[in-house]
Structures are given as structure tokens and as C-alpha cells.
C-alpha atoms as a PDB file:
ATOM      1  CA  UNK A   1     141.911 119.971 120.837  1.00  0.00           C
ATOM      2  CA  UNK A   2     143.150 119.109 117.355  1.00  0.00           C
ATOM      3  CA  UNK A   3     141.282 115.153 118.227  1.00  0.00           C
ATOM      4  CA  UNK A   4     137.960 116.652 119.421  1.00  0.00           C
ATOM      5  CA  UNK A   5     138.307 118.891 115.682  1.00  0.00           C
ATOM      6  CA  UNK A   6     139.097 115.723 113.764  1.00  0.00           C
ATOM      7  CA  UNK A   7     136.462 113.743 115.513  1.00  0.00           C
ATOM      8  CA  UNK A   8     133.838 116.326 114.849  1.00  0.00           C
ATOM      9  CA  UNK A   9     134.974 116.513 110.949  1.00  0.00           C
ATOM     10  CA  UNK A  10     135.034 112.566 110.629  1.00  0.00           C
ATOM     11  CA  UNK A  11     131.512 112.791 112.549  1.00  0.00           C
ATOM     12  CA  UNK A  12     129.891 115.097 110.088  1.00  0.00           C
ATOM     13  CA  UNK A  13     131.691 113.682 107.051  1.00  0.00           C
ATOM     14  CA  UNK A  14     129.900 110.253 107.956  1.00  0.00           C
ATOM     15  CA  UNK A  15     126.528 111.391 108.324  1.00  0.00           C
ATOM     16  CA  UNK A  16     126.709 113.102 105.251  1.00  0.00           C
ATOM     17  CA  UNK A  17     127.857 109.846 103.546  1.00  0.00           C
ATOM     18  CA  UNK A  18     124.877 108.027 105.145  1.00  0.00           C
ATOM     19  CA  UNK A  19     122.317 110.403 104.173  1.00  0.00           C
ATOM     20  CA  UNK A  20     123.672 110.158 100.699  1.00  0.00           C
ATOM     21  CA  UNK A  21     123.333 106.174 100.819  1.00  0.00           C
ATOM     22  CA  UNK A  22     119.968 106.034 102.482  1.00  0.00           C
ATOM     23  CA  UNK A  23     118.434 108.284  99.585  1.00  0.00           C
ATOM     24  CA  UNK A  24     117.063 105.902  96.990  1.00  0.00           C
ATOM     25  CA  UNK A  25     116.082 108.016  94.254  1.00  0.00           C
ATOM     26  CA  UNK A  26     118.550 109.206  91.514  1.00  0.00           C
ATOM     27  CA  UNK A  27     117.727 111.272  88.890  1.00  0.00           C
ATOM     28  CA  UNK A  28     118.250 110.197  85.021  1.00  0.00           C
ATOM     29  CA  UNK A  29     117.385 110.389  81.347  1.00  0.00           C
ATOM     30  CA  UNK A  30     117.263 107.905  79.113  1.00  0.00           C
ATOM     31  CA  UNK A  31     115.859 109.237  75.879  1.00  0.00           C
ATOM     32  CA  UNK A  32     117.729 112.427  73.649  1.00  0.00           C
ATOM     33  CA  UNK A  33     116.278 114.499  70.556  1.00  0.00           C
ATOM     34  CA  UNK A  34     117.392 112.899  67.171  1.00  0.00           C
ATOM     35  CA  UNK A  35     117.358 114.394  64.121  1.00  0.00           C
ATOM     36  CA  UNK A  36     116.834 111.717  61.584  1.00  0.00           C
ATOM     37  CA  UNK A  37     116.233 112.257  57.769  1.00  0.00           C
ATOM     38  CA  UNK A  38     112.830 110.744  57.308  1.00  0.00           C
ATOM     39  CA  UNK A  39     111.469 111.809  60.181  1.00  0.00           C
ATOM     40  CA  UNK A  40     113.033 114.907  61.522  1.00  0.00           C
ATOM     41  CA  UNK A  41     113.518 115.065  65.179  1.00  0.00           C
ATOM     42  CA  UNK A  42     112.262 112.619  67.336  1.00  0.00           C
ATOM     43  CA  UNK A  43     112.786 110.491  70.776  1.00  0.00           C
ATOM     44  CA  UNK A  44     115.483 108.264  70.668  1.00  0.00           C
ATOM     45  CA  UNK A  45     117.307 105.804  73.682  1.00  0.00           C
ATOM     46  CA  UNK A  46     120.714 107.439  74.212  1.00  0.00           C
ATOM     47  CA  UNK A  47     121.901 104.913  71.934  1.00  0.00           C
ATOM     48  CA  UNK A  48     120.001 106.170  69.025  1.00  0.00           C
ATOM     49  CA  UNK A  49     116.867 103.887  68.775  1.00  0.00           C
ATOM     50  CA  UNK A  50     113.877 104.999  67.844  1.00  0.00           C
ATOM     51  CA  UNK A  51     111.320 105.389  70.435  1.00  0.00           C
ATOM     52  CA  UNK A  52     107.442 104.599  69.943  1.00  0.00           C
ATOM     53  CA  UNK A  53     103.812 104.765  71.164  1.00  0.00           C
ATOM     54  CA  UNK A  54     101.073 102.168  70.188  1.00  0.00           C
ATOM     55  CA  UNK A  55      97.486 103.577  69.867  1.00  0.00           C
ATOM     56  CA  UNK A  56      96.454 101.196  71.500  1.00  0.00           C
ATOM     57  CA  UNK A  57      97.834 101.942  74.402  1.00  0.00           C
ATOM     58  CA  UNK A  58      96.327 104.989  76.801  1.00  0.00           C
ATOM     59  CA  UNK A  59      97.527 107.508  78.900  1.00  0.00           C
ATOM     60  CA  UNK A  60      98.914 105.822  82.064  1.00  0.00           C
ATOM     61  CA  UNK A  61      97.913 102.359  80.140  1.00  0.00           C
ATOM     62  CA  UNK A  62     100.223  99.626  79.378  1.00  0.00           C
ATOM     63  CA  UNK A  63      99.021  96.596  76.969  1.00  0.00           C
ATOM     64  CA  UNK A  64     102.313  95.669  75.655  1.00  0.00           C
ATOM     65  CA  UNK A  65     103.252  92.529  77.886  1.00  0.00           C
ATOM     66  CA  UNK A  66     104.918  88.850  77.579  1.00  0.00           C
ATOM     67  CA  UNK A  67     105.291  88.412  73.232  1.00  0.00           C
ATOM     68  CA  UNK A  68     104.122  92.031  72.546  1.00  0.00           C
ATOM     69  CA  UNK A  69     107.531  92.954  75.073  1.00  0.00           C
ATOM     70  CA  UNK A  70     109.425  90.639  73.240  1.00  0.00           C
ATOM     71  CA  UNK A  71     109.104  92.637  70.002  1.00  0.00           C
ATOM     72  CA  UNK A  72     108.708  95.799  71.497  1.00  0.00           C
ATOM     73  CA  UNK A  73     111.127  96.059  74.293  1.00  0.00           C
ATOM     74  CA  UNK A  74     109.682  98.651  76.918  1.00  0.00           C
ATOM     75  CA  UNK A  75     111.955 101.688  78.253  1.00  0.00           C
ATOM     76  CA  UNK A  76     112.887 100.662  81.900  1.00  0.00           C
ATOM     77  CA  UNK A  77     114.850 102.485  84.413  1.00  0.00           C
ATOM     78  CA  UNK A  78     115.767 100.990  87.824  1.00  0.00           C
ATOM     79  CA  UNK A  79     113.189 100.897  90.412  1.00  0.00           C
ATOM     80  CA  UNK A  80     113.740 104.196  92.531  1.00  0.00           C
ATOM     81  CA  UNK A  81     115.058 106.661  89.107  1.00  0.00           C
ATOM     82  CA  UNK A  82     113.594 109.648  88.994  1.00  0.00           C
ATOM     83  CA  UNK A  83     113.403 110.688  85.474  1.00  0.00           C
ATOM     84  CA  UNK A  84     114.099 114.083  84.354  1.00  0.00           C
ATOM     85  CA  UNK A  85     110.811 115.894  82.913  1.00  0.00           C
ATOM     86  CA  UNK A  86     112.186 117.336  80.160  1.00  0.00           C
ATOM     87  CA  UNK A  87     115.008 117.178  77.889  1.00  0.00           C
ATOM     88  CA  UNK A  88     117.012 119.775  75.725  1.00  0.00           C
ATOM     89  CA  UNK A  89     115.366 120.380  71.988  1.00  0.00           C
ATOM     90  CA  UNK A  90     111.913 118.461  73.517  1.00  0.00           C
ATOM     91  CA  UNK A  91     108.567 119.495  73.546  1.00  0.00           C
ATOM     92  CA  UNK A  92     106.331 117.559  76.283  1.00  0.00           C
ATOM     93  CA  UNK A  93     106.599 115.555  79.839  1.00  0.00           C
ATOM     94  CA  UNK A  94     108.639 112.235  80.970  1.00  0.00           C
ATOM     95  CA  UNK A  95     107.779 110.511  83.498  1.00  0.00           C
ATOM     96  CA  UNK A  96     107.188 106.689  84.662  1.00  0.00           C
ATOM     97  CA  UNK A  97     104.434 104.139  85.208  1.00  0.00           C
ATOM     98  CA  UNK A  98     104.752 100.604  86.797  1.00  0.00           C
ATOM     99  CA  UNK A  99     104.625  98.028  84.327  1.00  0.00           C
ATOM    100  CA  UNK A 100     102.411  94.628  85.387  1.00  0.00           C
ATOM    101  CA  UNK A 101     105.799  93.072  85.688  1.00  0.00           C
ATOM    102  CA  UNK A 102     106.617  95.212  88.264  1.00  0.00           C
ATOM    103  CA  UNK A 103     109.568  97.111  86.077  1.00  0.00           C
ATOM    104  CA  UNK A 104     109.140 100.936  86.126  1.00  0.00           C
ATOM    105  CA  UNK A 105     108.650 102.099  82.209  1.00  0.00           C
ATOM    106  CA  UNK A 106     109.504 105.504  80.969  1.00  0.00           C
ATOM    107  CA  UNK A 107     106.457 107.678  79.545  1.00  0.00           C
ATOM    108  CA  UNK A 108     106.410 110.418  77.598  1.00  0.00           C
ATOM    109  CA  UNK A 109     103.116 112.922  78.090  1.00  0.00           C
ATOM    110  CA  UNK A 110     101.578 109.949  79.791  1.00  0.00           C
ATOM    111  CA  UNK A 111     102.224 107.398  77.204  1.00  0.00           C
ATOM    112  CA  UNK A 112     104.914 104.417  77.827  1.00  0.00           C
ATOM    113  CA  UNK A 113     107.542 104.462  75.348  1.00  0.00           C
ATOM    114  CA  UNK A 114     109.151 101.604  73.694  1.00  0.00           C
ATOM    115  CA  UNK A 115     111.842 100.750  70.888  1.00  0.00           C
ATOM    116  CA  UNK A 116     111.243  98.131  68.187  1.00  0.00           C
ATOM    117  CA  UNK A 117     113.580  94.532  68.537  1.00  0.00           C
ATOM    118  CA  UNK A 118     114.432  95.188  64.443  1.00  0.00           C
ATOM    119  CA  UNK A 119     115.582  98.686  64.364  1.00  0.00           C
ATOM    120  CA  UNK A 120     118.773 100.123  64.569  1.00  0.00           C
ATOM    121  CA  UNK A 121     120.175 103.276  64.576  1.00  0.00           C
ATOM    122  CA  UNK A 122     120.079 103.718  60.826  1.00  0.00           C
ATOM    123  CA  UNK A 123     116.888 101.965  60.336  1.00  0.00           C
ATOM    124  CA  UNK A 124     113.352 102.763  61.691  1.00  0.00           C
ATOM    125  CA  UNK A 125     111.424 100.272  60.364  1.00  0.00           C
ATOM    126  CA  UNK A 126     107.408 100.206  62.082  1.00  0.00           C
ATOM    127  CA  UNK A 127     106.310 104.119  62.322  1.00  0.00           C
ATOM    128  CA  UNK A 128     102.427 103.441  61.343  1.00  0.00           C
ATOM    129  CA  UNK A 129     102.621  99.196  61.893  1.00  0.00           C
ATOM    130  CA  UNK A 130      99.769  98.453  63.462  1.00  0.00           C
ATOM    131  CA  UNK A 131      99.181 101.413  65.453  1.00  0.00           C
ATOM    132  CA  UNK A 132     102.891 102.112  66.390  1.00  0.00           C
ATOM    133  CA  UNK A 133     104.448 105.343  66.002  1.00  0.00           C
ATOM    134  CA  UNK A 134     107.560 107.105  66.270  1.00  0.00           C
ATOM    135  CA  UNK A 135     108.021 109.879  69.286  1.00  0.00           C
ATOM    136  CA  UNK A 136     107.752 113.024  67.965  1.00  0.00           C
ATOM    137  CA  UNK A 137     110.184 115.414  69.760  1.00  0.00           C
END
């Protein structure tokens, strides 16, 4: 009796693992609310770069490919993330877009977000260069 119990627990316990494996999605977010002095609270990578959206870009749009990327390095999760829609202290949507290069980019209200390859997390240096702009939270 005690086998057919720990053959039934060992049964279950593995199917559970293997529906956990076989589920490709996770669930993450990338980008936090941070308060800056200059600009007050906007979106920021979790290690406190400034995030940004180019004009010239449109919802669901991305234009910002090969040199463009280069200087303006595109927020990418893994293929498969699911990324939260909101985030504490935030006012509008996330979600993602496939890039051209096949990468999934993060959006924000329908616009791909990006950081810029000179800033660092005490220096925001292109809000209103050539039509890019910091997140807002």
C-alpha cells in the first residue's frame, strides 16, 4: 500500500514538473519609476538608465535598426516574456513588439522604448536630441 501511495505522489509530482517546463512564457519587468532631479519621475531599466521614445517612431512602429541600435540600444526581453502591464508609481501600458531582427522590444503605451549608449545613471544626456525623449512615468 505505502508503494502504490508513493508511486501515485512521485506520479503527480512529475507531471506537475512537466507542465511547469513545457510552459514557455514567464512573466517580467524590466523598467522601474525613477525619480531624478531634472526630470522628476520617469522610466528607467532596473539599473537606472533612462528610458526613451523617438518621434519618429509610431505606435507599434520600430525605425531604430543596425547604427540607430547601436546608439540607442533597444529594451529586449527573451523571446516568450510576458511583460507585466503596469508597474508601481506608473501611469500607462507595457507591452512588446517584434523587432525586424526578430528580438522582442519592450513598449510602453505602444511605443518601443530604448536607453541611450552615453548615459548613465547620473547622467541623461539626449531628452529633446533629435526627436528623442525621456519616458515620462
Amino acid at each position: 500500500m505505502r508503494r502504490l501511495v508513493l508511486l501515485l505522489v512521485l506520479v503527480a509530482a512529475a507531471s506537475t514538473a512537466a507542465a511547469a517546463l513545457a510552459s514557455p512564457s514567464r512573466e517580467a519587468q524590466p523598467v522601474v519609476v525613477w525619480k531624478t532631479a531634472k526630470f522628476g519621475e520617469i522610466l528607467a531599466t532596473k539599473g537606472h538608465l533612462a528610458l526613451y521614445t523617438w518621434k519618429k517612431e509610431g505606435v507599434g512602429k520600430v525605425r531604430c535598426t543596425g547604427a540607430c541600435a547601436s546608439m540607442w540600444p533597444p529594451l529586449t526581453v527573451p523571446t516568450g516574456t510576458m511583460v507585466a502591464r503596469h508597474v508601481p508609481h506608473g501611469m500607462g501600458t507595457f507591452g512588446t513588439i517584434k523587432r525586424p531582427d526578430g528580438r522582442t522590444q519592450v513598449t510602453f503605451d505602444g511605443r518601443p522604448l530604448y536607453t541611450y549608449s552615453g548615459d548613465t545613471p547620473t547622467k541623461i544626456l539626449c531628452n529633446g536630441v533629435d526627436g528623442w525623449f525621456v519616458a515620462k512615468a
